[in-house]
PDB file of N, CA and C in Angstrom:
ATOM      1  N   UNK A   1      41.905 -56.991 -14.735  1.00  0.00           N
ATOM      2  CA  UNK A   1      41.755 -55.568 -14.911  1.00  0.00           C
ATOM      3  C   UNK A   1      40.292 -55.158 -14.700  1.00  0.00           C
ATOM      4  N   UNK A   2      39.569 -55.966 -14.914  1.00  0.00           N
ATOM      5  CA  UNK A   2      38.201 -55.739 -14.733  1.00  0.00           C
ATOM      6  C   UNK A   2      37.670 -55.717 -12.945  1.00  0.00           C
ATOM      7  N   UNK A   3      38.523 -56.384 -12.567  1.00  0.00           N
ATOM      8  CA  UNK A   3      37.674 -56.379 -11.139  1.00  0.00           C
ATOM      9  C   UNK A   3      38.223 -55.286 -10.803  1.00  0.00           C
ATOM     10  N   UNK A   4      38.796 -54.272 -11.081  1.00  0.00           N
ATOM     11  CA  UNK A   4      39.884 -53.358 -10.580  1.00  0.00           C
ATOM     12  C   UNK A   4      38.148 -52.199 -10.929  1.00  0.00           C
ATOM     13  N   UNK A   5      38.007 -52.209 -12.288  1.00  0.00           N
ATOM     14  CA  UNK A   5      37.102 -50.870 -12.521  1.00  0.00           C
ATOM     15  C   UNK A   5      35.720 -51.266 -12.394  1.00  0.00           C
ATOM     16  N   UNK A   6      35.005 -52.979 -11.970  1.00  0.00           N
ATOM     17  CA  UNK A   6      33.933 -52.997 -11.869  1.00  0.00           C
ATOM     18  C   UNK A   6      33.703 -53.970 -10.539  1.00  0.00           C
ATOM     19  N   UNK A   7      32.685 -53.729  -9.503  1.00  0.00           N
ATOM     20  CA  UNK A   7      32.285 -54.278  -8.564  1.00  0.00           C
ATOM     21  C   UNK A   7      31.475 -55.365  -8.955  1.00  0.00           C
ATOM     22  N   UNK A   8      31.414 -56.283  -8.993  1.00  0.00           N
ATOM     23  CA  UNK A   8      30.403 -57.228  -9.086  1.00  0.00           C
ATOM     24  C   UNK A   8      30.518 -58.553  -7.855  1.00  0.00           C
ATOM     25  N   UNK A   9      28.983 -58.887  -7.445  1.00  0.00           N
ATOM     26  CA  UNK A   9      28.506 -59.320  -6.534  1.00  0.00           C
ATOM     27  C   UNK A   9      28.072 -61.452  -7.235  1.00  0.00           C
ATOM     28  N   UNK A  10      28.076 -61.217  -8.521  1.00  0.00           N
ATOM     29  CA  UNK A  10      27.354 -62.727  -8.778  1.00  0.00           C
ATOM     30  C   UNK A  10      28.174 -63.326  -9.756  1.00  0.00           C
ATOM     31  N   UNK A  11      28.071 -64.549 -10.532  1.00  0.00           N
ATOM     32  CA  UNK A  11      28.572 -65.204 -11.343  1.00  0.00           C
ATOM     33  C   UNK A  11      27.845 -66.001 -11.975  1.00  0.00           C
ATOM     34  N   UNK A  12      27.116 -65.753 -12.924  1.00  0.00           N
ATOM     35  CA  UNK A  12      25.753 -65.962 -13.624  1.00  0.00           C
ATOM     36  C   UNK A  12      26.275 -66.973 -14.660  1.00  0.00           C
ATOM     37  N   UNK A  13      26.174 -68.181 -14.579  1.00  0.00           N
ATOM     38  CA  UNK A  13      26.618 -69.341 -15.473  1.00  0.00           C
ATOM     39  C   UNK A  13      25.417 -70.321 -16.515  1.00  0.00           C
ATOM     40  N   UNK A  14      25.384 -70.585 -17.458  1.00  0.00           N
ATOM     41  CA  UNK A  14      24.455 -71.867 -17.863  1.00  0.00           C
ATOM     42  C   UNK A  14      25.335 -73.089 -17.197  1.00  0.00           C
ATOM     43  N   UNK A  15      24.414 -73.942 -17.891  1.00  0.00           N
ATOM     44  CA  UNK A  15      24.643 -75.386 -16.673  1.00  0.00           C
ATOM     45  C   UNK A  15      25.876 -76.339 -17.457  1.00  0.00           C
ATOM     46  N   UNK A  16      26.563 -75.632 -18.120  1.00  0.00           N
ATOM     47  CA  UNK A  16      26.969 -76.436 -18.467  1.00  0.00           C
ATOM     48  C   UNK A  16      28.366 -75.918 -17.493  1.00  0.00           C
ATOM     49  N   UNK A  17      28.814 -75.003 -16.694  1.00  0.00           N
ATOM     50  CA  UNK A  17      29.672 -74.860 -15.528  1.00  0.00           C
ATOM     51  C   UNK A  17      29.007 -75.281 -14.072  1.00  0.00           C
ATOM     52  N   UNK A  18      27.937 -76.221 -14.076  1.00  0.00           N
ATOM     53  CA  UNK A  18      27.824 -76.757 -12.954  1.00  0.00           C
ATOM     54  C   UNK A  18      28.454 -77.658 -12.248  1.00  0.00           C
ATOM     55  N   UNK A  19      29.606 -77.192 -11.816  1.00  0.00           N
ATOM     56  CA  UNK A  19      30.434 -78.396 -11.313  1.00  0.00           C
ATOM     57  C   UNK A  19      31.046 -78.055  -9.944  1.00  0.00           C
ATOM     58  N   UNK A  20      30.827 -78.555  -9.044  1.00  0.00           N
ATOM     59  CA  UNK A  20      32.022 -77.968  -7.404  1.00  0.00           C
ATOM     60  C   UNK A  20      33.084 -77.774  -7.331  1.00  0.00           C
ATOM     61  N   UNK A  21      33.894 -77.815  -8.080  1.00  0.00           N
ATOM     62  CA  UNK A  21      35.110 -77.444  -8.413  1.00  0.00           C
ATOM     63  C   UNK A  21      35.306 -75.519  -8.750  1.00  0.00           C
ATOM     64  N   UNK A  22      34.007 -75.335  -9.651  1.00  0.00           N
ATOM     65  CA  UNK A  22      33.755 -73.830 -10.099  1.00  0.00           C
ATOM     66  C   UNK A  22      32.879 -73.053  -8.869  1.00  0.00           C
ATOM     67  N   UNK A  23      32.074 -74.115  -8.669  1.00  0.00           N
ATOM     68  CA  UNK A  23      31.414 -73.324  -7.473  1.00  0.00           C
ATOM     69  C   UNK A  23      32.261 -72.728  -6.089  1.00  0.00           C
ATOM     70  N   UNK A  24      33.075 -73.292  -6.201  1.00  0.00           N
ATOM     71  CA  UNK A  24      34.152 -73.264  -5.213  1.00  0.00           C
ATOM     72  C   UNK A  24      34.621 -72.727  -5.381  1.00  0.00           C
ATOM     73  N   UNK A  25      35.835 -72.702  -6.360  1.00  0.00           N
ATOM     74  CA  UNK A  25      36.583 -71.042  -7.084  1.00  0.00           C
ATOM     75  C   UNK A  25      35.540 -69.658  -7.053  1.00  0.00           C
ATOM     76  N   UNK A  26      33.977 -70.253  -6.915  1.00  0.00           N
ATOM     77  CA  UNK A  26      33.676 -68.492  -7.280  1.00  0.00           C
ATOM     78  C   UNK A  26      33.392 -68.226  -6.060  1.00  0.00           C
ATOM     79  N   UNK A  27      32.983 -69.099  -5.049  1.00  0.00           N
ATOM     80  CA  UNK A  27      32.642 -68.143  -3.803  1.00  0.00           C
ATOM     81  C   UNK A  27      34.273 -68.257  -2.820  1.00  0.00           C
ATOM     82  N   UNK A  28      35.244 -68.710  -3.339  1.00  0.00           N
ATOM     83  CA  UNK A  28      37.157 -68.314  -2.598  1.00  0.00           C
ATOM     84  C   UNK A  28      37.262 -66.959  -3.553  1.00  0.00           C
ATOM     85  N   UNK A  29      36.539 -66.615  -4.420  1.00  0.00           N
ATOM     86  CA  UNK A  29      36.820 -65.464  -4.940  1.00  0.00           C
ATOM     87  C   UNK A  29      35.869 -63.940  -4.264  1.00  0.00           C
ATOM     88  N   UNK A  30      35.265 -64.864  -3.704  1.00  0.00           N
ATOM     89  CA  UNK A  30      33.938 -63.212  -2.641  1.00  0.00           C
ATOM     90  C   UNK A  30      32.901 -62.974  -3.799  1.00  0.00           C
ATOM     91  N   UNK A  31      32.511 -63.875  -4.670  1.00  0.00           N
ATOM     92  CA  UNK A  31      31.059 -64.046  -5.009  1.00  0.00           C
ATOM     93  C   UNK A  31      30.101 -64.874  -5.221  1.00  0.00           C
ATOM     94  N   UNK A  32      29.152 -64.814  -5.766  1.00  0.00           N
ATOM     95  CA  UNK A  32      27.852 -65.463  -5.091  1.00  0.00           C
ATOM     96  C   UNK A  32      27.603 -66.417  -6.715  1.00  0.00           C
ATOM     97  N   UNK A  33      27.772 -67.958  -6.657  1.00  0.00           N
ATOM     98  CA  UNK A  33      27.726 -68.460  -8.347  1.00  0.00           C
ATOM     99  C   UNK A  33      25.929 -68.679  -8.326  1.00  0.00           C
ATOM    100  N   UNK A  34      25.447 -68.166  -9.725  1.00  0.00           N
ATOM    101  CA  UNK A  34      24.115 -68.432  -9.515  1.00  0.00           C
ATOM    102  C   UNK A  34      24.349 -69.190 -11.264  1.00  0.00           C
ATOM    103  N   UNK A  35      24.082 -70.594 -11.312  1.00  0.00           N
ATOM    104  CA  UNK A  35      24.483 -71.543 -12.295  1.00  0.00           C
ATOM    105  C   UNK A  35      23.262 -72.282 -12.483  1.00  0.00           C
ATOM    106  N   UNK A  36      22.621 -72.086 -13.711  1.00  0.00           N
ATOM    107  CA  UNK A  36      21.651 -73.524 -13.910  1.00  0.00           C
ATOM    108  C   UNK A  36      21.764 -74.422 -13.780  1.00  0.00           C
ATOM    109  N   UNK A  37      20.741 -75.452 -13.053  1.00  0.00           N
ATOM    110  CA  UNK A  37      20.939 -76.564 -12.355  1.00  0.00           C
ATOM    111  C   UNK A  37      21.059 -77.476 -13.526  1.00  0.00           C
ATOM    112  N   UNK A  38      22.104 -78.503 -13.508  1.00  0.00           N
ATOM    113  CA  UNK A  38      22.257 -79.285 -15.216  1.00  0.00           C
ATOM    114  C   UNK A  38      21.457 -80.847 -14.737  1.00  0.00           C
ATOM    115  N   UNK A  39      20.822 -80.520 -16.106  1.00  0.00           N
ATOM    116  CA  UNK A  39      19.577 -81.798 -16.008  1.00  0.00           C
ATOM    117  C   UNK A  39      20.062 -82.853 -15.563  1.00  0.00           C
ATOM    118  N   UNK A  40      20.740 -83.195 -16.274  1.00  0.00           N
ATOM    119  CA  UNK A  40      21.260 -84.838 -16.077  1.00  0.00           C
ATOM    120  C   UNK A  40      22.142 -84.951 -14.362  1.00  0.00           C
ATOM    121  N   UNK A  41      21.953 -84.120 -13.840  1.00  0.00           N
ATOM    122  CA  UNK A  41      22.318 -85.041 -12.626  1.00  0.00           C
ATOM    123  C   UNK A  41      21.332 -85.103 -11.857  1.00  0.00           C
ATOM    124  N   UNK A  42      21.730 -86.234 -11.214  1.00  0.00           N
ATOM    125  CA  UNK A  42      20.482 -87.065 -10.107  1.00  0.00           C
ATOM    126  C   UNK A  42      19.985 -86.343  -9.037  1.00  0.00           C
ATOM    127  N   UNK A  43      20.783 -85.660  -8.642  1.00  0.00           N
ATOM    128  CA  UNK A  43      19.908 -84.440  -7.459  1.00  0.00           C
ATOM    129  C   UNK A  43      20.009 -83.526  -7.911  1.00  0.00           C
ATOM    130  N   UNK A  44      18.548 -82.894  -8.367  1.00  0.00           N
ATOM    131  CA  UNK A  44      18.463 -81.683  -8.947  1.00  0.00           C
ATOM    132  C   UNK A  44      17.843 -80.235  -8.177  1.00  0.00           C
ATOM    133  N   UNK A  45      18.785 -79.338  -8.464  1.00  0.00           N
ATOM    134  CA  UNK A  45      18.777 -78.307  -7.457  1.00  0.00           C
ATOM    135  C   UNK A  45      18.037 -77.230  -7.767  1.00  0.00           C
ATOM    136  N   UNK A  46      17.239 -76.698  -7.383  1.00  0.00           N
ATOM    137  CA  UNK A  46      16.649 -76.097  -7.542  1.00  0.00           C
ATOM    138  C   UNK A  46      16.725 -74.335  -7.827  1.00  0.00           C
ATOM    139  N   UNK A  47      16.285 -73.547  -8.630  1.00  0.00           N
ATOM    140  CA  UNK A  47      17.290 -71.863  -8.115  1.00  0.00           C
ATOM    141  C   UNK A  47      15.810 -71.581  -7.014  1.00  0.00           C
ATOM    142  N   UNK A  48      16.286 -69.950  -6.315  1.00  0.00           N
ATOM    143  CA  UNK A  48      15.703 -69.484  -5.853  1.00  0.00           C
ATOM    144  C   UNK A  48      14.598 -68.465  -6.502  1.00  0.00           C
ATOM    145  N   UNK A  49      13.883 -68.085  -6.126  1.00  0.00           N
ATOM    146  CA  UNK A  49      13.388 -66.990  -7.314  1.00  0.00           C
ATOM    147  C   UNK A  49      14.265 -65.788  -7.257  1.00  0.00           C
ATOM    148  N   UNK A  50      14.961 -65.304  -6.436  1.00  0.00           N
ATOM    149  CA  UNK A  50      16.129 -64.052  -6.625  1.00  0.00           C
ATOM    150  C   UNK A  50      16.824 -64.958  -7.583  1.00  0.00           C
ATOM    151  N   UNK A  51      17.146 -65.939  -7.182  1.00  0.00           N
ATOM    152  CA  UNK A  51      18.275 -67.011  -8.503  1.00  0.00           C
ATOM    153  C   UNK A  51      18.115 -66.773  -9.748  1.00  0.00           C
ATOM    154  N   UNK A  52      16.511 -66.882 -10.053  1.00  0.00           N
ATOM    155  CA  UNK A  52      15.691 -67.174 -10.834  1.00  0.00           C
ATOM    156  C   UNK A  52      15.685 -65.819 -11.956  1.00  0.00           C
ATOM    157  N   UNK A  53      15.529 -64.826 -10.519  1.00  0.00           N
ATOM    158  CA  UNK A  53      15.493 -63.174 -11.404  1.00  0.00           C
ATOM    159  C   UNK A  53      16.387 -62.784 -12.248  1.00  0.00           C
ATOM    160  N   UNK A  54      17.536 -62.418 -11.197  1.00  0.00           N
ATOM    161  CA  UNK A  54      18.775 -62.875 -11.879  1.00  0.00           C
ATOM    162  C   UNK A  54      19.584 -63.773 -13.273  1.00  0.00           C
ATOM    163  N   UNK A  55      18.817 -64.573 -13.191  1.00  0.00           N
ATOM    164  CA  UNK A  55      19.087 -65.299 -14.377  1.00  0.00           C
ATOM    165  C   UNK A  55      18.459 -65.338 -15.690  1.00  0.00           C
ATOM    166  N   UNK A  56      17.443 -64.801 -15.271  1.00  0.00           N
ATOM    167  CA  UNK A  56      15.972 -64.203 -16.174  1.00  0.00           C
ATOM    168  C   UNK A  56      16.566 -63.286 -17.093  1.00  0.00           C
ATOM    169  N   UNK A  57      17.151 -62.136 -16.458  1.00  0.00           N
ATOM    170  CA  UNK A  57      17.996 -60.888 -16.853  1.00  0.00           C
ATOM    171  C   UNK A  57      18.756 -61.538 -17.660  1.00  0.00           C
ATOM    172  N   UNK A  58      20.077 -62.882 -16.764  1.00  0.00           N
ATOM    173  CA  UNK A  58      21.270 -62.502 -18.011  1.00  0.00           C
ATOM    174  C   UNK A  58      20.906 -63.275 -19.673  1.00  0.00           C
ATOM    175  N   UNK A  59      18.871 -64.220 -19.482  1.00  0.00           N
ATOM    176  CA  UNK A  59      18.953 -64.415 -20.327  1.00  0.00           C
ATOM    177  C   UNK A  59      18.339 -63.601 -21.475  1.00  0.00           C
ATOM    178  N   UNK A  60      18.122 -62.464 -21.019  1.00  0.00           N
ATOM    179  CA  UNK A  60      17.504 -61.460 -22.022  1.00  0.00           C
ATOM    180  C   UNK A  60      18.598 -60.689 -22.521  1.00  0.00           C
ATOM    181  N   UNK A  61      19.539 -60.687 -21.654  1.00  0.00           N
ATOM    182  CA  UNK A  61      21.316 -59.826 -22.647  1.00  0.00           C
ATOM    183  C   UNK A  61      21.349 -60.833 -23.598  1.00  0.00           C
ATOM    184  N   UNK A  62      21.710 -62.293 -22.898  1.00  0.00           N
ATOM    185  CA  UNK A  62      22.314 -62.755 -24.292  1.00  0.00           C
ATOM    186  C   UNK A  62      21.456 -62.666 -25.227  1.00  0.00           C
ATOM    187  N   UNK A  63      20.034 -63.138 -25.166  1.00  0.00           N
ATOM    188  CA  UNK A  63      19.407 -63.171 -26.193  1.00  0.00           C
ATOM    189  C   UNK A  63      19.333 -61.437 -27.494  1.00  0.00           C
ATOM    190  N   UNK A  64      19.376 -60.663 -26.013  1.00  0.00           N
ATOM    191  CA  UNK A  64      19.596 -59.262 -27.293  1.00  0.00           C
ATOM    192  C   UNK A  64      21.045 -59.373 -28.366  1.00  0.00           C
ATOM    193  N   UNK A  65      22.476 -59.786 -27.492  1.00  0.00           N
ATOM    194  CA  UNK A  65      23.089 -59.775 -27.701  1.00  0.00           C
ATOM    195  C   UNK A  65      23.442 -60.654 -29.426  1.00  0.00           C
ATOM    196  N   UNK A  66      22.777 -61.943 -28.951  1.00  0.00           N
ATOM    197  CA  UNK A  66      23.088 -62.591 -30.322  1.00  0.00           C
ATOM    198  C   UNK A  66      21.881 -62.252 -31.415  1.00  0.00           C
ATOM    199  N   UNK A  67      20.639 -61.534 -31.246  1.00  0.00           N
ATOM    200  CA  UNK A  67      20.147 -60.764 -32.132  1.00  0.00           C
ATOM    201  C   UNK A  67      20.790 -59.127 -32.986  1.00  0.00           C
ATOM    202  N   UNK A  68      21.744 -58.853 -31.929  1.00  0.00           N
ATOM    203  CA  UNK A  68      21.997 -58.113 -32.528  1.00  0.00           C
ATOM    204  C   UNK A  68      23.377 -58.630 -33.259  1.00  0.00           C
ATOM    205  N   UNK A  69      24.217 -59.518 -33.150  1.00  0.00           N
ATOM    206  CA  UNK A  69      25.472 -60.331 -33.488  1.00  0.00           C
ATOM    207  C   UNK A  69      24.841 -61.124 -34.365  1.00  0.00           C
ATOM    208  N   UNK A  70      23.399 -61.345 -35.081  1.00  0.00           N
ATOM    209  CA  UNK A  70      23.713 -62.264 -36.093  1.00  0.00           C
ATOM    210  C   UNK A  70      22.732 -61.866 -36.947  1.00  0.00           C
ATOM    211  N   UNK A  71      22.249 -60.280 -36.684  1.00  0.00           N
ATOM    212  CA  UNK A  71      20.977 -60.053 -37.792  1.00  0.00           C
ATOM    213  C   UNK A  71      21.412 -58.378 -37.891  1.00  0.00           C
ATOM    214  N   UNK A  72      22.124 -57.334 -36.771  1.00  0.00           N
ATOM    215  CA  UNK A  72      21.962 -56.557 -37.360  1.00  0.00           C
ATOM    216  C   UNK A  72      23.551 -55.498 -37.332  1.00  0.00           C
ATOM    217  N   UNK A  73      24.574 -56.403 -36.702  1.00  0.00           N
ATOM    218  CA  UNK A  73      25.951 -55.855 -37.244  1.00  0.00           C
ATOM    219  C   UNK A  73      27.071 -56.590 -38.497  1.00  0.00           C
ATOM    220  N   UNK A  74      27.257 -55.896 -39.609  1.00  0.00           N
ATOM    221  CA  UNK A  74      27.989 -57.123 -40.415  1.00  0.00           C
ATOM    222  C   UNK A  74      28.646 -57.757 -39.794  1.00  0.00           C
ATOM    223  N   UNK A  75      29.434 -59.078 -40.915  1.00  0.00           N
ATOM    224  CA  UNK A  75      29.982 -59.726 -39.820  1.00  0.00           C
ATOM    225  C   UNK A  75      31.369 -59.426 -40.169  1.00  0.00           C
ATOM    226  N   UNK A  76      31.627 -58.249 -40.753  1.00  0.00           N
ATOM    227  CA  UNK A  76      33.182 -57.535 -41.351  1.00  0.00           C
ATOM    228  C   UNK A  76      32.975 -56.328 -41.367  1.00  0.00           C
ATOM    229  N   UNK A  77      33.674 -55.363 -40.597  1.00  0.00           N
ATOM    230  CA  UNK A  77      33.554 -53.649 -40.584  1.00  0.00           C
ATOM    231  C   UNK A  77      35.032 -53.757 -41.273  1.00  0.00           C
ATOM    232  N   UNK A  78      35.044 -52.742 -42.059  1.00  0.00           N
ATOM    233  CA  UNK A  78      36.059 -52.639 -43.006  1.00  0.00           C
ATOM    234  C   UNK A  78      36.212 -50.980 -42.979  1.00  0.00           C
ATOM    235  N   UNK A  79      36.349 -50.604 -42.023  1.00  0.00           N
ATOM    236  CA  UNK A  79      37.004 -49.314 -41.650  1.00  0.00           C
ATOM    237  C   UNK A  79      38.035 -49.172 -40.424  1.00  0.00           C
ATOM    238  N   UNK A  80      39.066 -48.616 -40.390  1.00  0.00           N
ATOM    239  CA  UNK A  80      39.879 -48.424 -39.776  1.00  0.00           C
ATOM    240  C   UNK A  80      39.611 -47.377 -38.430  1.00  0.00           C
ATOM    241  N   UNK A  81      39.115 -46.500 -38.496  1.00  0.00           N
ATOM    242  CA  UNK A  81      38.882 -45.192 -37.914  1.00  0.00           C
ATOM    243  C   UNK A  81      37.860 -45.956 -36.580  1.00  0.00           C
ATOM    244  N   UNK A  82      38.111 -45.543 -35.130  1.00  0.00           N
ATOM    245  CA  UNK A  82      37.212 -46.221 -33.875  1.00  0.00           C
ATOM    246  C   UNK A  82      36.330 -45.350 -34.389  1.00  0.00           C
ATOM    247  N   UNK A  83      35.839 -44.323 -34.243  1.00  0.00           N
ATOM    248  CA  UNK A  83      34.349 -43.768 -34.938  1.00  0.00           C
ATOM    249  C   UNK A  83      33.442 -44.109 -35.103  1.00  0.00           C
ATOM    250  N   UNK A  84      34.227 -44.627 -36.887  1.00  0.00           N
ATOM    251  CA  UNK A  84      33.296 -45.073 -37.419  1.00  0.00           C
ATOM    252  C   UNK A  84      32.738 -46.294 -37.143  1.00  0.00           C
ATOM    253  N   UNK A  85      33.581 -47.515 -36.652  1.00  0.00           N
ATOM    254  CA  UNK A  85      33.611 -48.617 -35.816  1.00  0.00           C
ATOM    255  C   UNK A  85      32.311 -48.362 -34.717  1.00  0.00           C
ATOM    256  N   UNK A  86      32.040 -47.329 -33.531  1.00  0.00           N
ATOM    257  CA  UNK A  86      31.679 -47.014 -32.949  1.00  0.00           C
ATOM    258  C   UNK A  86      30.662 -46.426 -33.924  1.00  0.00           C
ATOM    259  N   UNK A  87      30.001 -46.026 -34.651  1.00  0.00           N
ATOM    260  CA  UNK A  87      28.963 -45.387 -35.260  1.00  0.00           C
ATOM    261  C   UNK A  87      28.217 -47.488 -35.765  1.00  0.00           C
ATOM    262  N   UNK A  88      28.882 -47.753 -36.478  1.00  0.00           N
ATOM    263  CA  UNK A  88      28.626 -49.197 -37.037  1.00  0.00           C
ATOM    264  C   UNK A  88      27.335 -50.105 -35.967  1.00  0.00           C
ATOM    265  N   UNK A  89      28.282 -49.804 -34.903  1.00  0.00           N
ATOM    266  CA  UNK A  89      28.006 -50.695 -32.979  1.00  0.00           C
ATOM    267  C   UNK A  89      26.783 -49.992 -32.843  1.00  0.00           C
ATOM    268  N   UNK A  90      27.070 -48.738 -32.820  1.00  0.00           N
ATOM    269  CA  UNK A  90      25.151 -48.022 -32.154  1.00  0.00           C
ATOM    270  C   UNK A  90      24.503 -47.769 -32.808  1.00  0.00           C
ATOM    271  N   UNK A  91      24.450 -47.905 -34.150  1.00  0.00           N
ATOM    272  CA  UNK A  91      23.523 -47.971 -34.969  1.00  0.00           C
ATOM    273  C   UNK A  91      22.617 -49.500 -35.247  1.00  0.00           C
ATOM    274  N   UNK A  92      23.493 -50.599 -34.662  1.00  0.00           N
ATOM    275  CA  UNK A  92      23.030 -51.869 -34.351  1.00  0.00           C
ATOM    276  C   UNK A  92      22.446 -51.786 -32.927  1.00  0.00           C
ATOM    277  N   UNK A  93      22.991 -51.290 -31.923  1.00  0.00           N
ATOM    278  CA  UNK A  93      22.654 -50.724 -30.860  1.00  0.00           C
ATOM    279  C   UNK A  93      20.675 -49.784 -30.732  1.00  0.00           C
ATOM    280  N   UNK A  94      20.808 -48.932 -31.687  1.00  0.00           N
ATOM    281  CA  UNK A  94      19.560 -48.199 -31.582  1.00  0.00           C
ATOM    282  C   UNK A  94      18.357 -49.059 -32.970  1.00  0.00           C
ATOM    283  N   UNK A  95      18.772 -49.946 -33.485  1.00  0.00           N
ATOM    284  CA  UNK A  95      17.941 -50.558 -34.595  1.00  0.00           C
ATOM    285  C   UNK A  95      16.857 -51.749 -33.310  1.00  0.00           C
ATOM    286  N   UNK A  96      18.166 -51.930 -32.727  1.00  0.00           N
ATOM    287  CA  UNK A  96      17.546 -53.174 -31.953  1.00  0.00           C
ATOM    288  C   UNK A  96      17.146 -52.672 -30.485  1.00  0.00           C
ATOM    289  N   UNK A  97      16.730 -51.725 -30.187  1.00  0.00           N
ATOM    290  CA  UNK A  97      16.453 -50.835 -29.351  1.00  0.00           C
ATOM    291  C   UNK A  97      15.000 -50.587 -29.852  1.00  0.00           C
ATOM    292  N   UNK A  98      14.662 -49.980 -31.072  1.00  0.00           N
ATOM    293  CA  UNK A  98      13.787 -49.735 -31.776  1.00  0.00           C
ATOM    294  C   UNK A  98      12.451 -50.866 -31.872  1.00  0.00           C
ATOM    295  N   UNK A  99      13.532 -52.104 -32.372  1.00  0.00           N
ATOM    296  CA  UNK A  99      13.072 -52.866 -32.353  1.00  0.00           C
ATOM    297  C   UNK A  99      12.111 -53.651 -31.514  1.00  0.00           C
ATOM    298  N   UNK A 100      12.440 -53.235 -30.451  1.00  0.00           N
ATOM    299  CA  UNK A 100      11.947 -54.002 -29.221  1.00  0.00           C
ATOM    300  C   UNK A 100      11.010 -53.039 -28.488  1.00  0.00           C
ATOM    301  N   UNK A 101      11.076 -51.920 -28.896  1.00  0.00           N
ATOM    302  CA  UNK A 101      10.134 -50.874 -28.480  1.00  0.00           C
ATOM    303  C   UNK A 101       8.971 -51.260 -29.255  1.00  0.00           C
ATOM    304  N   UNK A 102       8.926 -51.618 -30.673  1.00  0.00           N
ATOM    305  CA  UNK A 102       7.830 -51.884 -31.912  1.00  0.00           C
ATOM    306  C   UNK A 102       7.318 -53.029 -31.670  1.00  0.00           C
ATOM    307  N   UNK A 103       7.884 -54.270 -31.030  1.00  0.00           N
ATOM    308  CA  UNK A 103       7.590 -55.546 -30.393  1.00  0.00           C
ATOM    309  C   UNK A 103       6.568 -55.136 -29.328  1.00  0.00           C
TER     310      UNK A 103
END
């Protein structure tokens, strides 16, 4: 359902999906796998710096992501109503927004 409402061009992996088997499924699928090269094997591959950029990025989501998943949304919303649910989210949303502006 997702490829239906979003275009996307890459497949941004840690190394622990470095394998030809996946690399293969993602470019028979019409995109581009950009996967950290996993240490332990003997020929080690190098990224590109577009690789590099790219990957730079998705590691600053996650890293916002699990700052904001383990310091500033409970880990139980106990309201029923999407709203308020949705008030809960962007208020973790604009703390850690804030946050990083004050950083």
């Amino acid at each position: 359902m997702s490829s239906e409402r979003v275009t996307r061009l890459y497949s941004l992996m840690d190394s622990a999906y470095d394998a030809k088997p996946i690399k293969d499924f993602i470019f028979a699928s019409g995109k581009i796998p950009i996967i950290d090269p996993n240490k332990r094997r003997k020929q080690q591959r190098v990224l590109s710096p577009a690789e590099k950029q790219h990957f730079k990025i998705r590691s600053t989501v996650g890293r916002s992501n699990a700052h904001l998943k383990d310091w500033l949304i409970t880990s139980k919303i106990m309201v029923r109503v999407p709203g308020k649910v949705a008030h809960c989210l962007m208020t973790g949303v604009l703390c850690l927004a804030a946050i990083k502006i004050l950083q």
